[in-house]
N, C-alpha and C. Protein backbone atom coordinates (compact mmCIF):
# COMPACT_ATOMS: atom_id res chain seq x y z
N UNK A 1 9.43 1.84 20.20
CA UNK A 1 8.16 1.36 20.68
C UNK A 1 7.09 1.60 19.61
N UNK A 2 6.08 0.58 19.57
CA UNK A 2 4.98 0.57 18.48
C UNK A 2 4.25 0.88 19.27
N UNK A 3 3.11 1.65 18.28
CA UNK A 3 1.67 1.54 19.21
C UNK A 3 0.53 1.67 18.08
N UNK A 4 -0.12 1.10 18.35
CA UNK A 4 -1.82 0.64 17.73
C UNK A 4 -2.74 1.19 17.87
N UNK A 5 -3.60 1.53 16.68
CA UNK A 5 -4.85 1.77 17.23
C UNK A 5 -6.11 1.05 16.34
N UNK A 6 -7.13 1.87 16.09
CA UNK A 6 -8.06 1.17 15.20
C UNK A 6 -8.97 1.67 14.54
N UNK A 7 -9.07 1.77 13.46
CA UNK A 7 -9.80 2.42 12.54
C UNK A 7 -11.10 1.73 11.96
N UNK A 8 -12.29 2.23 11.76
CA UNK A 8 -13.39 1.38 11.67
C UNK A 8 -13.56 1.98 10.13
N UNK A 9 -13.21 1.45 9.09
CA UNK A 9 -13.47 2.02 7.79
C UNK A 9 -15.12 1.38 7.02
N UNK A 10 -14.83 2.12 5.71
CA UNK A 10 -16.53 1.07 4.84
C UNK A 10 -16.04 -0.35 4.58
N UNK A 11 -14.66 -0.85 4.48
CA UNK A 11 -14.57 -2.05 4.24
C UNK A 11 -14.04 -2.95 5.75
N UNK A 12 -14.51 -2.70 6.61
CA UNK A 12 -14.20 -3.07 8.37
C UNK A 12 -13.12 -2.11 9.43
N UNK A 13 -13.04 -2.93 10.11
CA UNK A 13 -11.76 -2.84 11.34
C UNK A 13 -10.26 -2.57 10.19
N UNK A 14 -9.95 -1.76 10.51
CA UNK A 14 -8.47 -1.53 10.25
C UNK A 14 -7.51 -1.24 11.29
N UNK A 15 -6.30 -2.10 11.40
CA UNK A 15 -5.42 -1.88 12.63
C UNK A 15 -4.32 -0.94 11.66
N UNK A 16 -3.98 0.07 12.74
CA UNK A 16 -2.59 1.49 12.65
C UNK A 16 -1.83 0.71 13.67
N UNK A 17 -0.59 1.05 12.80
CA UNK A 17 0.95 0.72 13.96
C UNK A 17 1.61 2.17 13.55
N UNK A 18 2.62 2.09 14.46
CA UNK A 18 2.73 3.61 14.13
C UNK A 18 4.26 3.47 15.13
N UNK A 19 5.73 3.89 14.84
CA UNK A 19 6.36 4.27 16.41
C UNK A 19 6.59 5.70 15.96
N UNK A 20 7.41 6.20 16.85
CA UNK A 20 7.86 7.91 16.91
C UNK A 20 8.59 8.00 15.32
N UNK A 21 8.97 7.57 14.66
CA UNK A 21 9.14 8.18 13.18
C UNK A 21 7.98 7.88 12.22
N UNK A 22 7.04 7.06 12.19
CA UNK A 22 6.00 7.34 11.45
C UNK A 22 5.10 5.91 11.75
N UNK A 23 4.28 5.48 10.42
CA UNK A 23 3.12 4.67 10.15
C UNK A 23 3.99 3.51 10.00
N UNK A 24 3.70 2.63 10.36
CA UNK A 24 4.59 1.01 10.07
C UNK A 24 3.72 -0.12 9.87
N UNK A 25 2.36 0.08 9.70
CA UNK A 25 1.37 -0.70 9.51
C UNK A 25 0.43 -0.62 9.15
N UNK A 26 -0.63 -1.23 8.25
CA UNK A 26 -1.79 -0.39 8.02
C UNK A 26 -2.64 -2.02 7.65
N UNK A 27 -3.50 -2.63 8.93
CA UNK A 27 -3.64 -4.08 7.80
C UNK A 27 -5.20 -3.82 8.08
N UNK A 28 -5.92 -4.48 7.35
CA UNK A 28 -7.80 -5.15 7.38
C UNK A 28 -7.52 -6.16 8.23
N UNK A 29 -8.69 -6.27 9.47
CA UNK A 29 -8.76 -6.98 10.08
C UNK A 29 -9.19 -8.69 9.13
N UNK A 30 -8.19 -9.48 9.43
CA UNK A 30 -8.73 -10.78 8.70
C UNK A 30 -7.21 -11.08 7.29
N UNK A 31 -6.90 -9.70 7.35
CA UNK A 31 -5.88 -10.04 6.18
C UNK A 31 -4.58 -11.11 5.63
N UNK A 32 -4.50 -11.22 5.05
CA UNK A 32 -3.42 -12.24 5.00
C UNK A 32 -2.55 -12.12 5.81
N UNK A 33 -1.62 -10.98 5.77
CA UNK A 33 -0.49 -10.95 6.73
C UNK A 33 -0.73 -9.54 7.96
N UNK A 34 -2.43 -9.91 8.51
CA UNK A 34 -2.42 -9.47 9.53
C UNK A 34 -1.85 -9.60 10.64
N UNK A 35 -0.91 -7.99 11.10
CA UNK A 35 -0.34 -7.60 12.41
C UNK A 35 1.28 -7.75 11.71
N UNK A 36 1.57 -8.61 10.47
CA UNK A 36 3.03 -8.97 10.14
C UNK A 36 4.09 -7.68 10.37
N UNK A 37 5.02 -8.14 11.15
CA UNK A 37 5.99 -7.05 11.63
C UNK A 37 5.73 -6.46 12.77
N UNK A 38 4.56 -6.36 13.25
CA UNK A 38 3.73 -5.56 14.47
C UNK A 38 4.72 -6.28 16.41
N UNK A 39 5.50 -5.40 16.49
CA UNK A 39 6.26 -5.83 17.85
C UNK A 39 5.34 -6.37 18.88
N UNK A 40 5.64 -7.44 19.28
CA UNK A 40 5.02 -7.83 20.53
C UNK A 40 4.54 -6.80 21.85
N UNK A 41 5.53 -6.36 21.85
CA UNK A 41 5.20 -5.15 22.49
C UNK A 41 4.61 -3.87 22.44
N UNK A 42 3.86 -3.79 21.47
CA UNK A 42 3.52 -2.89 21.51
C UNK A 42 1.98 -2.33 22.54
N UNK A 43 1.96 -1.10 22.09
CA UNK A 43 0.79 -0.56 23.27
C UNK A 43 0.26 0.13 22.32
N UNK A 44 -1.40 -0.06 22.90
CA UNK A 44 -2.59 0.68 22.77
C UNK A 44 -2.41 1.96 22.90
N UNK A 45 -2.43 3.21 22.12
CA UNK A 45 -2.43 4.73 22.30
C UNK A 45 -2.62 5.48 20.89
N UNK A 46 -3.18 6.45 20.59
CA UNK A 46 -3.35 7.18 20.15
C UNK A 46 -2.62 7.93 20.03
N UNK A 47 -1.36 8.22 18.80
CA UNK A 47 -0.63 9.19 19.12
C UNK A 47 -0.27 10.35 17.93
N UNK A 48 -0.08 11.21 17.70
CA UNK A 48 -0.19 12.02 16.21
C UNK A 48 -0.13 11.49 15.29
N UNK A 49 0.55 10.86 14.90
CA UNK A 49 1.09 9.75 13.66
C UNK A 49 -0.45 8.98 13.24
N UNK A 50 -0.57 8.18 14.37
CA UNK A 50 -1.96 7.95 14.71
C UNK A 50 -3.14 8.79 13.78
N UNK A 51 -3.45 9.67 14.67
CA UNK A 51 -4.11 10.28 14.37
C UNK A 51 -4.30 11.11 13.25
N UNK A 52 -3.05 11.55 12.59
CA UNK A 52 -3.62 11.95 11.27
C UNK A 52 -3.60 10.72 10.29
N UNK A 53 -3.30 9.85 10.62
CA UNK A 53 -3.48 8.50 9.59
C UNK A 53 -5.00 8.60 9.59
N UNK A 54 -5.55 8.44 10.67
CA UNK A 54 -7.15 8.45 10.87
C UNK A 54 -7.98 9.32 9.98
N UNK A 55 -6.93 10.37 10.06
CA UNK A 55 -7.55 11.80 9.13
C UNK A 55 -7.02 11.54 7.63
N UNK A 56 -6.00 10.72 7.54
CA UNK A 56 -6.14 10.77 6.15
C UNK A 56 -7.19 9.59 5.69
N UNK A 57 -7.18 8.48 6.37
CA UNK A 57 -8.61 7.38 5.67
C UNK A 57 -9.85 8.36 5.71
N UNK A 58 -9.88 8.98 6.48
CA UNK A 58 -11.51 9.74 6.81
C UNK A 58 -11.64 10.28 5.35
N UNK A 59 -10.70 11.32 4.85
CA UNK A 59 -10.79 11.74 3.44
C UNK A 59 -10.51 10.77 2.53
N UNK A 60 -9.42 9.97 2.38
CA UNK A 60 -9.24 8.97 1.55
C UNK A 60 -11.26 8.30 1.31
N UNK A 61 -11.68 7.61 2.59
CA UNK A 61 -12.61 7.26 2.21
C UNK A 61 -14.37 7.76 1.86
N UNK A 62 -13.77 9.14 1.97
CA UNK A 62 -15.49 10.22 1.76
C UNK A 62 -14.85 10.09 -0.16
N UNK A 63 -14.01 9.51 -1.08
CA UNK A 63 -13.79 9.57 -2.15
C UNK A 63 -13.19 10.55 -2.53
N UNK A 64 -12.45 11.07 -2.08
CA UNK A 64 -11.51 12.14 -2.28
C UNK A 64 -10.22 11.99 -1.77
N UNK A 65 -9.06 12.71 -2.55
CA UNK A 65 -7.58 12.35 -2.30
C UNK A 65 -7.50 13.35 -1.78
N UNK A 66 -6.84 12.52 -0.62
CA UNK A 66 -5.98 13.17 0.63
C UNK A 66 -5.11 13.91 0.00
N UNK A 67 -5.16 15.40 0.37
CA UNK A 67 -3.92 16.35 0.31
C UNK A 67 -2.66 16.34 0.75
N UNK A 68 -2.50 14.98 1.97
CA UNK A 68 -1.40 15.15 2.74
C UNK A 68 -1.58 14.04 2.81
N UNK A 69 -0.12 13.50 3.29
CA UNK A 69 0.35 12.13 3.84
C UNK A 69 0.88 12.31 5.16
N UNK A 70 0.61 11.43 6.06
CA UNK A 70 1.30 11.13 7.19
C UNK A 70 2.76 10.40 6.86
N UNK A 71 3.85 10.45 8.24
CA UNK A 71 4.77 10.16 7.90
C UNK A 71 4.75 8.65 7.69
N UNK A 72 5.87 8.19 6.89
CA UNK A 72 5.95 6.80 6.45
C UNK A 72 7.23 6.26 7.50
N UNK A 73 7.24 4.85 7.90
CA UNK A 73 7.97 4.30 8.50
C UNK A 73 8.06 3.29 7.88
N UNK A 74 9.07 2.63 7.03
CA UNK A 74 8.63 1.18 5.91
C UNK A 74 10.39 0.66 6.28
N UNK A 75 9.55 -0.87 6.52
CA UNK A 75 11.12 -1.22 6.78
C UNK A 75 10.97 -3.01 5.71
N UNK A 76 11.87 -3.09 5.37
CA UNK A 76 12.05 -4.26 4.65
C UNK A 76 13.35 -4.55 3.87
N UNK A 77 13.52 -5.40 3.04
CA UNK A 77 14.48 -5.31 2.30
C UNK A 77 14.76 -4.11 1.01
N UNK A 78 16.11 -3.78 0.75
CA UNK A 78 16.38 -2.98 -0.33
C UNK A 78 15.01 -3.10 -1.46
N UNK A 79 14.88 -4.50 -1.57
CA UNK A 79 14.15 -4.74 -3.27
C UNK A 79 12.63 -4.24 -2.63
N UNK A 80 12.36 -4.87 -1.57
CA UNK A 80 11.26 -4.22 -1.06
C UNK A 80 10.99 -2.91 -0.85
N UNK A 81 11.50 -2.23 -0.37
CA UNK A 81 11.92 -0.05 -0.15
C UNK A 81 11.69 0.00 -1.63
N UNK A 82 12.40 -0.67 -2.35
CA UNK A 82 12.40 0.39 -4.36
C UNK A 82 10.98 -0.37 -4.72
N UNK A 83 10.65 -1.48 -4.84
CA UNK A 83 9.06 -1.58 -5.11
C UNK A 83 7.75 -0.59 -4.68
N UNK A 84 8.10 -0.70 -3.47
CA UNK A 84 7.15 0.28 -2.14
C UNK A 84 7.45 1.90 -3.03
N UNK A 85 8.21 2.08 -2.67
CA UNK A 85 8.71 3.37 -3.03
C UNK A 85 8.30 4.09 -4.72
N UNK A 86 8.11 2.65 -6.11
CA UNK A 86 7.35 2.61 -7.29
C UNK A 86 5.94 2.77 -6.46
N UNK A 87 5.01 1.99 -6.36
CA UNK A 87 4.12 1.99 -5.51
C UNK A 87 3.32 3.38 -5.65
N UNK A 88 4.28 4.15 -4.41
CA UNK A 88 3.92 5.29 -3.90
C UNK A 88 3.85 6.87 -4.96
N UNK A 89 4.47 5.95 -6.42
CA UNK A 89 4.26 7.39 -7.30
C UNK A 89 2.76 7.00 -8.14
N UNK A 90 2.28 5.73 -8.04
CA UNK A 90 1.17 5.63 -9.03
C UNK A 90 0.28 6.66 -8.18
N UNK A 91 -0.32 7.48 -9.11
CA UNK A 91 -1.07 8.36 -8.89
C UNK A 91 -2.74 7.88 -8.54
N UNK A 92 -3.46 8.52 -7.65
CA UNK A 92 -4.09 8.61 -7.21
C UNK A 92 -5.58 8.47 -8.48
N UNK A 93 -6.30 7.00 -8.38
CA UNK A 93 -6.95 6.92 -9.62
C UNK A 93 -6.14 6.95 -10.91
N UNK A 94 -5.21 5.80 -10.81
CA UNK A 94 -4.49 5.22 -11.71
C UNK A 94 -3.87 3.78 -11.74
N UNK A 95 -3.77 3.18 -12.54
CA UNK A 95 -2.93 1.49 -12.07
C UNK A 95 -1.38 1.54 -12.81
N UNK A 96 -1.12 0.29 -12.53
CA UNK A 96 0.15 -0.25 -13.14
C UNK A 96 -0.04 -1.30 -13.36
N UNK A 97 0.82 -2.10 -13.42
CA UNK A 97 1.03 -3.57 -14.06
C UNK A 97 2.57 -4.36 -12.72
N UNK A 98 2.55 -5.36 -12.59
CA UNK A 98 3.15 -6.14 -11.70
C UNK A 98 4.35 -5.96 -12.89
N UNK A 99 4.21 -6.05 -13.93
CA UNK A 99 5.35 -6.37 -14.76
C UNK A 99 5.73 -4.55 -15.51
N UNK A 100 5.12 -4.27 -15.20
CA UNK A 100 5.31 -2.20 -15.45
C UNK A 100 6.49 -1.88 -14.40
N UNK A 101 6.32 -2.81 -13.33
CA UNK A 101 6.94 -2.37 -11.90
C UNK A 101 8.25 -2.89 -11.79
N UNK A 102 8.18 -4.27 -12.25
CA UNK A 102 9.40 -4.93 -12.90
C UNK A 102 10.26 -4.84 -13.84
N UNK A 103 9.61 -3.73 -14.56
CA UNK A 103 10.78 -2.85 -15.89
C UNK A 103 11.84 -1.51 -15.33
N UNK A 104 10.54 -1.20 -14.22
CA UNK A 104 10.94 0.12 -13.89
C UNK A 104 12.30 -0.23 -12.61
N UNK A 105 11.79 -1.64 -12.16
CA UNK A 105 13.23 -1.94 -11.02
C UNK A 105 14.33 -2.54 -11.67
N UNK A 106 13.98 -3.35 -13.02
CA UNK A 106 15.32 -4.02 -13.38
C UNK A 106 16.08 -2.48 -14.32
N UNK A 107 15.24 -1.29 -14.60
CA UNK A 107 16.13 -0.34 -15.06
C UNK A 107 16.84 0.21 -13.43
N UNK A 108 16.33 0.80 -12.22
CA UNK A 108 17.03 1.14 -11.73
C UNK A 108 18.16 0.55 -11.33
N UNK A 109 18.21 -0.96 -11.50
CA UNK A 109 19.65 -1.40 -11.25
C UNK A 109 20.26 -2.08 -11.86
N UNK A 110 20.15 -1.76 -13.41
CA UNK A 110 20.87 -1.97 -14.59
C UNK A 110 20.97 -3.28 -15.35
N UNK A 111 19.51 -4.30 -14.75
CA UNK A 111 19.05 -5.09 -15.18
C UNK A 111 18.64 -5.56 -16.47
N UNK A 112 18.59 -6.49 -17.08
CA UNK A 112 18.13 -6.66 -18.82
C UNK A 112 16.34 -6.95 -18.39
N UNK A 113 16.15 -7.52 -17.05
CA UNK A 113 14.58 -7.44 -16.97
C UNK A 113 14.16 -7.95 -15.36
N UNK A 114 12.94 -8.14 -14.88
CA UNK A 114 12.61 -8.42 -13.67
C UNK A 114 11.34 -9.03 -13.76
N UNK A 115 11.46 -10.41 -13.03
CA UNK A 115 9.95 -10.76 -12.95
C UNK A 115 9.11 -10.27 -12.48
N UNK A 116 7.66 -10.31 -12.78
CA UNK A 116 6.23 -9.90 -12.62
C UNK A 116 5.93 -10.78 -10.73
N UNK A 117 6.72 -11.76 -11.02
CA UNK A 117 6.75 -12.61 -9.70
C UNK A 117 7.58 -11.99 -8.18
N UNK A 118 8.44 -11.81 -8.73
CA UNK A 118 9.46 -10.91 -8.07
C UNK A 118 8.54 -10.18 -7.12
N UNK A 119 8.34 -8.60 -8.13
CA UNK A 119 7.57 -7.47 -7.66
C UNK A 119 6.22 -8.32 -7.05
N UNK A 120 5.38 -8.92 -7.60
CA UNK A 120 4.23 -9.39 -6.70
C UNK A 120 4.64 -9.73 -5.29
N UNK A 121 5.68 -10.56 -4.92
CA UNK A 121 6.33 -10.98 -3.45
C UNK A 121 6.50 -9.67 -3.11
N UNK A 122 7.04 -8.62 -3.80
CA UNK A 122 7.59 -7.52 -2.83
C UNK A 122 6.04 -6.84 -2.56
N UNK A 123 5.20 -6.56 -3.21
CA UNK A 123 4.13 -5.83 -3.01
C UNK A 123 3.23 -6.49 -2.07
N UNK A 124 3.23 -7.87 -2.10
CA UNK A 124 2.22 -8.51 -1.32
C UNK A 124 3.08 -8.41 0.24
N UNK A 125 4.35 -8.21 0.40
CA UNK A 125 4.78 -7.71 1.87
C UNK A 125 4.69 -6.64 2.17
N UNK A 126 3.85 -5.54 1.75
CA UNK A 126 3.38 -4.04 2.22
C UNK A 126 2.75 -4.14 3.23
N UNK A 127 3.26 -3.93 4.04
CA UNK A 127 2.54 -3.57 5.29
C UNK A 127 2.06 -2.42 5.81
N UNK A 128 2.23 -1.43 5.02
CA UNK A 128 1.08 0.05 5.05
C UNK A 128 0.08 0.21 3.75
N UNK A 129 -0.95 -0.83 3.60
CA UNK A 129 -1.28 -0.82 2.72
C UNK A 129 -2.67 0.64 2.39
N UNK A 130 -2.75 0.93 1.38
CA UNK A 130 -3.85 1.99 1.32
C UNK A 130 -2.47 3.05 0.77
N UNK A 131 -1.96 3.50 1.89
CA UNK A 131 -1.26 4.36 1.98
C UNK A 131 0.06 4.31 0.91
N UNK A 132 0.25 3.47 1.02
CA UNK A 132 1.29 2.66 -0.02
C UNK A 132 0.58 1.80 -1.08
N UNK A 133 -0.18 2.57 -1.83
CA UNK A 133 -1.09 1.97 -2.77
C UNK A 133 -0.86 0.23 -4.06
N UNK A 134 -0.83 -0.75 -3.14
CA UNK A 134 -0.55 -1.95 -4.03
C UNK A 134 -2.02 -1.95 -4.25
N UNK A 135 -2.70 -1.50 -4.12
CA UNK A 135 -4.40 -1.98 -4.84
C UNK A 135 -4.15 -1.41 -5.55
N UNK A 136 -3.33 -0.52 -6.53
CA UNK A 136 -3.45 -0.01 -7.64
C UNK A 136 -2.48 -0.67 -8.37
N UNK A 137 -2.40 -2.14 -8.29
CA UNK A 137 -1.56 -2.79 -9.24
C UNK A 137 -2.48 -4.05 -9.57
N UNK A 138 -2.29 -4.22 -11.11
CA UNK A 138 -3.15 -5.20 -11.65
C UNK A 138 -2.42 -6.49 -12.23
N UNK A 139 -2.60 -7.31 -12.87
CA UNK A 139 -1.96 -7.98 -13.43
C UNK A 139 -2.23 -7.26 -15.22
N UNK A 140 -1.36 -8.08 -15.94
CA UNK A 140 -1.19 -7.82 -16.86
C UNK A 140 -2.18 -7.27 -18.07
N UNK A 141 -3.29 -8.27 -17.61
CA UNK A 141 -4.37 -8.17 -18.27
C UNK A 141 -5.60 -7.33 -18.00
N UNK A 142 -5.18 -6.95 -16.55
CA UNK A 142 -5.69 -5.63 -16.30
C UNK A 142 -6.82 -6.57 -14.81
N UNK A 143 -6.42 -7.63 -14.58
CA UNK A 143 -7.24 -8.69 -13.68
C UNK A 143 -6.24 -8.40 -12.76
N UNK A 144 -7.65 -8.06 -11.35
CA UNK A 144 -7.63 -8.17 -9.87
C UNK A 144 -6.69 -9.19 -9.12
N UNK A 145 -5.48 -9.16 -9.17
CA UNK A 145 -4.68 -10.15 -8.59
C UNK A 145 -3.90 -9.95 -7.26
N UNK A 146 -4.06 -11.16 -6.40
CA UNK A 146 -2.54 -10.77 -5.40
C UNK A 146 -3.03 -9.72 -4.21
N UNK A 147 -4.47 -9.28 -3.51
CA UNK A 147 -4.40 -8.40 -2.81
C UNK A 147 -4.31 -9.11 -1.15
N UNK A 148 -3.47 -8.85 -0.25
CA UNK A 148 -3.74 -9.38 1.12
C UNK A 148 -5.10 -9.42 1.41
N UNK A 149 -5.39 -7.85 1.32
CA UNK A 149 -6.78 -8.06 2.03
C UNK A 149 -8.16 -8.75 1.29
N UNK A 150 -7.82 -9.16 0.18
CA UNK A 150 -8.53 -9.66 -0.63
C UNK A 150 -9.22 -9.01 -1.83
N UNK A 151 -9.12 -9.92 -3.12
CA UNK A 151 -9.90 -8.98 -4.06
C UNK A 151 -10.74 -7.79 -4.43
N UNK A 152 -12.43 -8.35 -3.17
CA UNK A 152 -13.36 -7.96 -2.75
C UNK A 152 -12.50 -6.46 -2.57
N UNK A 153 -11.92 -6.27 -1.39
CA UNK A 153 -11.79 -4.74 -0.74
C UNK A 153 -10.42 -4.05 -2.40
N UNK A 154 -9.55 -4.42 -3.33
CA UNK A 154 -8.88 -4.39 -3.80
C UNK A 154 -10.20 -3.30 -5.51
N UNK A 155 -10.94 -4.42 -5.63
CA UNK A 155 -12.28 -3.45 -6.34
C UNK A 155 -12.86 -2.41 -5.25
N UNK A 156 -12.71 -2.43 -4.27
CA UNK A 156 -14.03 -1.33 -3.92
C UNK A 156 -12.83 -0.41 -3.45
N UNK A 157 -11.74 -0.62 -3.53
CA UNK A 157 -10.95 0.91 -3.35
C UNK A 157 -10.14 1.55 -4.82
N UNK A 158 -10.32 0.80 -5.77
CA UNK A 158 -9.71 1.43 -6.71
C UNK A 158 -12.00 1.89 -7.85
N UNK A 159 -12.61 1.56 -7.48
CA UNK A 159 -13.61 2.18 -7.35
C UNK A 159 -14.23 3.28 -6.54
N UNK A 160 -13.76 3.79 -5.26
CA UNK A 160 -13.59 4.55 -4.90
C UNK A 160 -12.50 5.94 -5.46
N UNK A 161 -11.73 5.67 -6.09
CA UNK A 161 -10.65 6.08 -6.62
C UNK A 161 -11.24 6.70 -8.46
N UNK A 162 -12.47 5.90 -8.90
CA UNK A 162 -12.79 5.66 -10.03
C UNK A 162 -11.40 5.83 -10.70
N UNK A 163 -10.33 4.84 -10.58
CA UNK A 163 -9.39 4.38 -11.10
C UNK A 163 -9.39 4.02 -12.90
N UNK A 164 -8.57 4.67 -13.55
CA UNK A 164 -8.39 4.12 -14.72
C UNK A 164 -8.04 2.60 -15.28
N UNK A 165 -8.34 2.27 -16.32
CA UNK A 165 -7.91 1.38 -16.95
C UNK A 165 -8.22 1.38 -18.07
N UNK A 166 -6.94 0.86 -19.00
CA UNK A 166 -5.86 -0.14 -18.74
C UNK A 166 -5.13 0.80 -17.93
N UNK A 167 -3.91 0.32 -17.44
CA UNK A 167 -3.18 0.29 -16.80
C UNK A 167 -2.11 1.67 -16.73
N UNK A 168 -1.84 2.29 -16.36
CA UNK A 168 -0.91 3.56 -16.65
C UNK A 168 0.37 3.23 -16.76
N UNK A 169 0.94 3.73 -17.82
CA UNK A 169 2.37 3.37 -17.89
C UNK A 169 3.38 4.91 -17.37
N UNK A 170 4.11 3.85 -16.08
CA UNK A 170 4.99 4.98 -15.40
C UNK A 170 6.44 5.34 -15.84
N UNK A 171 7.17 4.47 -17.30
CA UNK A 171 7.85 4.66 -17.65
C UNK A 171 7.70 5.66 -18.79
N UNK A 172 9.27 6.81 -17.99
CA UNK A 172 9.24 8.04 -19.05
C UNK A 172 8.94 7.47 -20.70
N UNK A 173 8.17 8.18 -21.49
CA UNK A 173 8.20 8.18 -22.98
C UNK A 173 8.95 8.97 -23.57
């Protein structure tokens, strides 16, 4: 069972999905693939999972990194889980590159290379976004590309972040 709630952040309405193993949703009201994956069934409640998600935007958005994560619930395909899962190591006020992300997946599975296109499809199906940081992926040139919730909110959270650039490179040296 899913359940929902709603978060009123600086950049609007944010809907939480959440079932008994963790967070399974995180969209801006208006977003591209708002509610995507979100069970028909689900119900209105407030429930821990919930609620410290709430507590982590509250700090996430006073400009400061959350000490803690709530649990993650991410379901998608394999290629999707290892993108998501790159994602989740860019550090806090830092970027990558769509094609940084695509070196780092065609090495884990013994690939000669991976499109920049590829990883963009997998990142633009995040459905815990924030939390699973795809606003901290740029295009190549270091340009705002590809965010569901739109550009607009994609600058004002990696400004919040006072995020570096160029781009951080996550492959060992």
């Amino acid at each position: 069972m899913q359940f929902t709630t709603h978060y009123l952040s600086p950049l609007g309405d944010i809907l939480l999905a959440a079932d008994n193993t963790g967070l399974t949703g995180l969209w801006f009201d208006g977003a591209k693939y708002f509610g995507e994956g979100l069970s028909s069934s689900h119900r209105e409640k407030d429930t821990p999972i919930l609620e410290q998600t709430k507590e982590w935007l509250t700090v996430y958005f006073s400009g400061k990194e959350p000490s803690f994560c709530p649990p993650l619930h991410m379901s998608g395909t394999p290629f999707q889980l290892a993108v998501w899962e790159i994602l989740r190591q860019i550090p806090y006020g830092k970027t990558s590159t769509y094609g940084e992300i695509g070196r780092i997946v065609a090495g884990q599975r013994g690939l000669p290379h991976m499109s920049a296109q590829a990883v963009g499809g997998a990142v633009g199906c995040n459905k815990i976004s924030i939390l699973i940081p795809c606003h901290r992926v740029l295009g190549t040139d270091g340009s705002l590309t590809g965010y569901a919730g739109g550009t607009d909110k994609k600058a004002w959270l990696l400004a919040i972040e006072k995020a570096s650039v160029p781009p951080l490179s996550l492959t060992p040296q």
